[in-house]
Structures are given as C-alpha cells and as structure tokens.
C-alpha atoms as a PDB file:
ATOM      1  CA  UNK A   1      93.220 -71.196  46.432  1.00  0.00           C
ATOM      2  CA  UNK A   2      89.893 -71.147  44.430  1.00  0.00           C
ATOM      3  CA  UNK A   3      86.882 -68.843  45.575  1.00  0.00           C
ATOM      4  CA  UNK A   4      83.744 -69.334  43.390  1.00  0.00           C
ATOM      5  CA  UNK A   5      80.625 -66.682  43.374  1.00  0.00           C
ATOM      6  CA  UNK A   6      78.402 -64.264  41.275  1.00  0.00           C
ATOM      7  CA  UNK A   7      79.894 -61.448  40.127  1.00  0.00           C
ATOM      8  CA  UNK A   8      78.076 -58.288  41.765  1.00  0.00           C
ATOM      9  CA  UNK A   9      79.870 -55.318  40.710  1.00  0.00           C
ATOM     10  CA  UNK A  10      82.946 -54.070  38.839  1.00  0.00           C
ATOM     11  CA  UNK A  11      84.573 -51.090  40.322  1.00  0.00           C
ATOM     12  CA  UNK A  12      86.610 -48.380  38.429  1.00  0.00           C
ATOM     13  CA  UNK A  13      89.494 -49.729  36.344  1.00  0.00           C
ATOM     14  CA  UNK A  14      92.853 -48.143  38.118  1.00  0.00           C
ATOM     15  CA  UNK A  15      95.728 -47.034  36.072  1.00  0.00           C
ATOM     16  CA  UNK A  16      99.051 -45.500  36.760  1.00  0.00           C
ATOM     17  CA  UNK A  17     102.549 -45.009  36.743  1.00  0.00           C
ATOM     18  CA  UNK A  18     105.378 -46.631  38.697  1.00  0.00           C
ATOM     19  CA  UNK A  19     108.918 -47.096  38.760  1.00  0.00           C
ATOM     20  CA  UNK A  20     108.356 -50.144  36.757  1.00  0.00           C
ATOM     21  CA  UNK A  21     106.325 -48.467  34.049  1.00  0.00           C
ATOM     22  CA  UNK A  22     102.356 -48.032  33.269  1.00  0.00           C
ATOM     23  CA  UNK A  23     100.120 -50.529  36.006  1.00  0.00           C
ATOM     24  CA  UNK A  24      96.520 -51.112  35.260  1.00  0.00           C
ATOM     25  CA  UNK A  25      94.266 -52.928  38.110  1.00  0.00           C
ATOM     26  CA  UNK A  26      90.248 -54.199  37.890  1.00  0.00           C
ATOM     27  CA  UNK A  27      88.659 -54.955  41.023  1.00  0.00           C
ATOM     28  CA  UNK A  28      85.163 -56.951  41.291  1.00  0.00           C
ATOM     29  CA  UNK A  29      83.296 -57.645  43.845  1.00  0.00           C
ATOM     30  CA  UNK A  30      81.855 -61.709  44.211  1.00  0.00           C
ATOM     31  CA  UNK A  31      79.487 -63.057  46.295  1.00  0.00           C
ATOM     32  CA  UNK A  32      79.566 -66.685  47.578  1.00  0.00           C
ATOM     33  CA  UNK A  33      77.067 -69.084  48.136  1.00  0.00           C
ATOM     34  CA  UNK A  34      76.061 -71.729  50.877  1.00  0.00           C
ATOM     35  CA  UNK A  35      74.502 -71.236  54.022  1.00  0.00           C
ATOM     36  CA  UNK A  36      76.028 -67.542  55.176  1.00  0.00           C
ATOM     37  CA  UNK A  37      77.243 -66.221  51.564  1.00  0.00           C
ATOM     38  CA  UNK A  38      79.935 -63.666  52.276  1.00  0.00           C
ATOM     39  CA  UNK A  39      81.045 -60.348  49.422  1.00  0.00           C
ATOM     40  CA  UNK A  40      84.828 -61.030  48.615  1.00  0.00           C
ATOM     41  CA  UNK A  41      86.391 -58.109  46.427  1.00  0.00           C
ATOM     42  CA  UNK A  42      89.039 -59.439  44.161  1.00  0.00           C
ATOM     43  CA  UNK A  43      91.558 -57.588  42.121  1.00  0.00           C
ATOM     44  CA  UNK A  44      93.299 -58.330  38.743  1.00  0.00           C
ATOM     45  CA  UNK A  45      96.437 -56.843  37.421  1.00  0.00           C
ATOM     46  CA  UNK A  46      97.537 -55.886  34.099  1.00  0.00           C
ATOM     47  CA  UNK A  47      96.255 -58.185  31.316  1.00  0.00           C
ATOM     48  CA  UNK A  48      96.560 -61.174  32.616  1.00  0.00           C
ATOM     49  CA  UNK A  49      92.582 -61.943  32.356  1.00  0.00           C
ATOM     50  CA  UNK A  50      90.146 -60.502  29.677  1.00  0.00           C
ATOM     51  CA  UNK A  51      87.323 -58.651  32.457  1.00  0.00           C
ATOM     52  CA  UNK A  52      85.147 -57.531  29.021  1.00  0.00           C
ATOM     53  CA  UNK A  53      83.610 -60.956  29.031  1.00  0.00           C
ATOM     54  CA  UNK A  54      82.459 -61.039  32.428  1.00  0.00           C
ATOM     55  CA  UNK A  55      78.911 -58.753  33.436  1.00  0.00           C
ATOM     56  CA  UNK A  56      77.485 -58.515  36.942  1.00  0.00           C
ATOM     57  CA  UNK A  57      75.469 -61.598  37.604  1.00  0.00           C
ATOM     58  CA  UNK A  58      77.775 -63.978  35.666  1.00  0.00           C
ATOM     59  CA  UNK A  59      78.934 -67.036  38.007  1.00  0.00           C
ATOM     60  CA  UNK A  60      82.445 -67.214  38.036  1.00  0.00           C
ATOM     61  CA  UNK A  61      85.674 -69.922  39.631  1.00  0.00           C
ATOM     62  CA  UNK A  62      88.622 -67.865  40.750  1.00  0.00           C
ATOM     63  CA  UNK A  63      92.115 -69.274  41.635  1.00  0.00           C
ATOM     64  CA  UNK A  64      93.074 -66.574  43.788  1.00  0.00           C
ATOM     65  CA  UNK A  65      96.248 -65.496  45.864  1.00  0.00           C
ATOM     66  CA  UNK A  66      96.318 -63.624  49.430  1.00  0.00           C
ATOM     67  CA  UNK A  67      98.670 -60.955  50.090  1.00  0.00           C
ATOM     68  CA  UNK A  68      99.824 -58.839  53.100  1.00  0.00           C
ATOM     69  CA  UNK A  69     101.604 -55.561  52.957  1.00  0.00           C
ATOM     70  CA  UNK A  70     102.276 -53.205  55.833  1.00  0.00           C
ATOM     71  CA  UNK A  71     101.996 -49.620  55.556  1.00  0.00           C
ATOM     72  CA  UNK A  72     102.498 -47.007  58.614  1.00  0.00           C
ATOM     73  CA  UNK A  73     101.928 -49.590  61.474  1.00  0.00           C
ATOM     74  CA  UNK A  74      98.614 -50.805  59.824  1.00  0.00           C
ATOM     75  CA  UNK A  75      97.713 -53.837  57.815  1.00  0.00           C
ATOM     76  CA  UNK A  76      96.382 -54.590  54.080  1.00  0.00           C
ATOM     77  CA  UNK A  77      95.448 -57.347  52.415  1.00  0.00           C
ATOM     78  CA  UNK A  78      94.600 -57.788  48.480  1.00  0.00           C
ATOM     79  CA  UNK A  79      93.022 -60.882  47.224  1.00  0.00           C
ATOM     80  CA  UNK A  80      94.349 -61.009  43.455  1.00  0.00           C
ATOM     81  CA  UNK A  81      93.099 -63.399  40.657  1.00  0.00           C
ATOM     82  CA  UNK A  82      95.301 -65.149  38.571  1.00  0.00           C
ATOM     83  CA  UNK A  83      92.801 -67.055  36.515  1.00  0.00           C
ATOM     84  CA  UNK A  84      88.995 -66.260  36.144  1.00  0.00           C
ATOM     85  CA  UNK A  85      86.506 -68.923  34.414  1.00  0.00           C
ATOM     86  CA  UNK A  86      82.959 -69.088  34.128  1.00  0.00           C
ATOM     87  CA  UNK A  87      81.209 -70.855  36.857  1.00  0.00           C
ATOM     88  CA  UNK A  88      77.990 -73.258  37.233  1.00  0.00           C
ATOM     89  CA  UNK A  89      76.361 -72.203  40.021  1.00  0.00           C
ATOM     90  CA  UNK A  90      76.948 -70.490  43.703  1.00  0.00           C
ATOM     91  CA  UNK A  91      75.769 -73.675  45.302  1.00  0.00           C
ATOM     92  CA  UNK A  92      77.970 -75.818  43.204  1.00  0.00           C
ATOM     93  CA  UNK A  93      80.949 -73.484  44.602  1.00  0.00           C
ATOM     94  CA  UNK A  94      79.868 -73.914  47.945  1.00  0.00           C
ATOM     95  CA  UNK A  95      79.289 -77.198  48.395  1.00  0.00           C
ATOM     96  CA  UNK A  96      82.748 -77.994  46.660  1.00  0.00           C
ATOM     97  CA  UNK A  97      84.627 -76.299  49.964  1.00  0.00           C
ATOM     98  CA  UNK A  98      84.348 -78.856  52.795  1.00  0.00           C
ATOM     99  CA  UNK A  99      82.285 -77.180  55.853  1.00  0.00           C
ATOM    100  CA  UNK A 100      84.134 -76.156  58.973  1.00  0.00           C
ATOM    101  CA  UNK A 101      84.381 -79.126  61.784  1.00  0.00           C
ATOM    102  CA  UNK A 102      82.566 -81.512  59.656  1.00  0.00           C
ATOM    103  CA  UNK A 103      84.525 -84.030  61.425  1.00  0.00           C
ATOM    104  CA  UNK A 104      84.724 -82.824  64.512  1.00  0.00           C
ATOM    105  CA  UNK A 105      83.292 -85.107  67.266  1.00  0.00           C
ATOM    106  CA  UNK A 106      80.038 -84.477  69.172  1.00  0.00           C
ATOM    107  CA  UNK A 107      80.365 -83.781  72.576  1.00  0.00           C
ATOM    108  CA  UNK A 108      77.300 -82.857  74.281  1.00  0.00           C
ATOM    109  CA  UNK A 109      79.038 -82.719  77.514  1.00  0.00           C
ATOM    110  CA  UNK A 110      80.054 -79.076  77.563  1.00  0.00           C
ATOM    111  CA  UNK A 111      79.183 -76.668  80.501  1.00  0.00           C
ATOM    112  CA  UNK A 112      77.160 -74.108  78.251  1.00  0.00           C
END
C-alpha cells in the first residue's frame, strides 16, 4: 500500500531488548491531503530507512504495511514503513488515490 503526506512530527526513537537481540523503532506522524486530510502515525523498524534526512514539514510517499496483533482480548494495529521517499506535494498524493464511489451510480430515488 502507499500513503503519501507531510511529515508533522517525529516521536521518541524506541529501543530495546528482545529475545531476538537489540530492536530500535521511529514513529512519525503524516498528514494527508485532499478534501478531509486525516493524521496517520507510521512506524519504522531497525535500519531499514535513514529517518535523519527527513524534518517535519518534508512531503513524503510511503509504501506501508498493516498489521494486527491481539493482546488481552483487545486489538492493535501498527502501520509500518518499508520504504520512505520524498514526496511532491499533499495534493499530488491525494489525488493519486481514486475517491470513494466515484463510480457509483446516481440514484436520486432514495427515501431520505
């Protein structure tokens, strides 16, 4: 999947230790453009991408993977980067995703 945006914020860099050895994860916080831009915090692990040449307000084209886990009966999802680039524009991000029920029919029929 690709998600394009400005880059708002970086949060703290998180690092640790696991059974598999030392983990290190960067999360950032986009926003999208369009019509009703929405905040989408994304998360990158280890070193697979270079965050120092990225800064808040720099335009930028994810490709992006969704993940589920469970934990105690509740729900989490992590959206994690696997390739970062710099982007054009927010509009130019937008207007690449194709809007919802753009070929839908019109019915002006309905009862409300």
């Amino acid at each position: 999947m690709e998600i394009s945006g400005k880059i708002l914020q970086f949060l703290p860099l998180q690092e640790g230790k696991g059974k598999n050895g030392t983990w290190k994860k960067q999360e950032f916080v986009i926003e999208t453009g369009g019509d009703y831009p929405k905040k989408v915090c994304i998360s990158v692990w280890g070193d697979k991408i270079d965050m120092s040449r990225f800064k808040p307000g720099d335009m930028v084209d994810a490709s992006i993977g969704l993940e589920s886990r469970e934990y105690n009966g509740r729900w989490y999802t992590e959206v994690r980067a696997w390739r970062l680039t710099s982007g054009k524009s927010v509009a130019a991000g937008a207007d690449a995703a194709p809007e919802p029920f753009a070929d839908a029919p019109s019915n002006d029929d309905l009862p409300f």
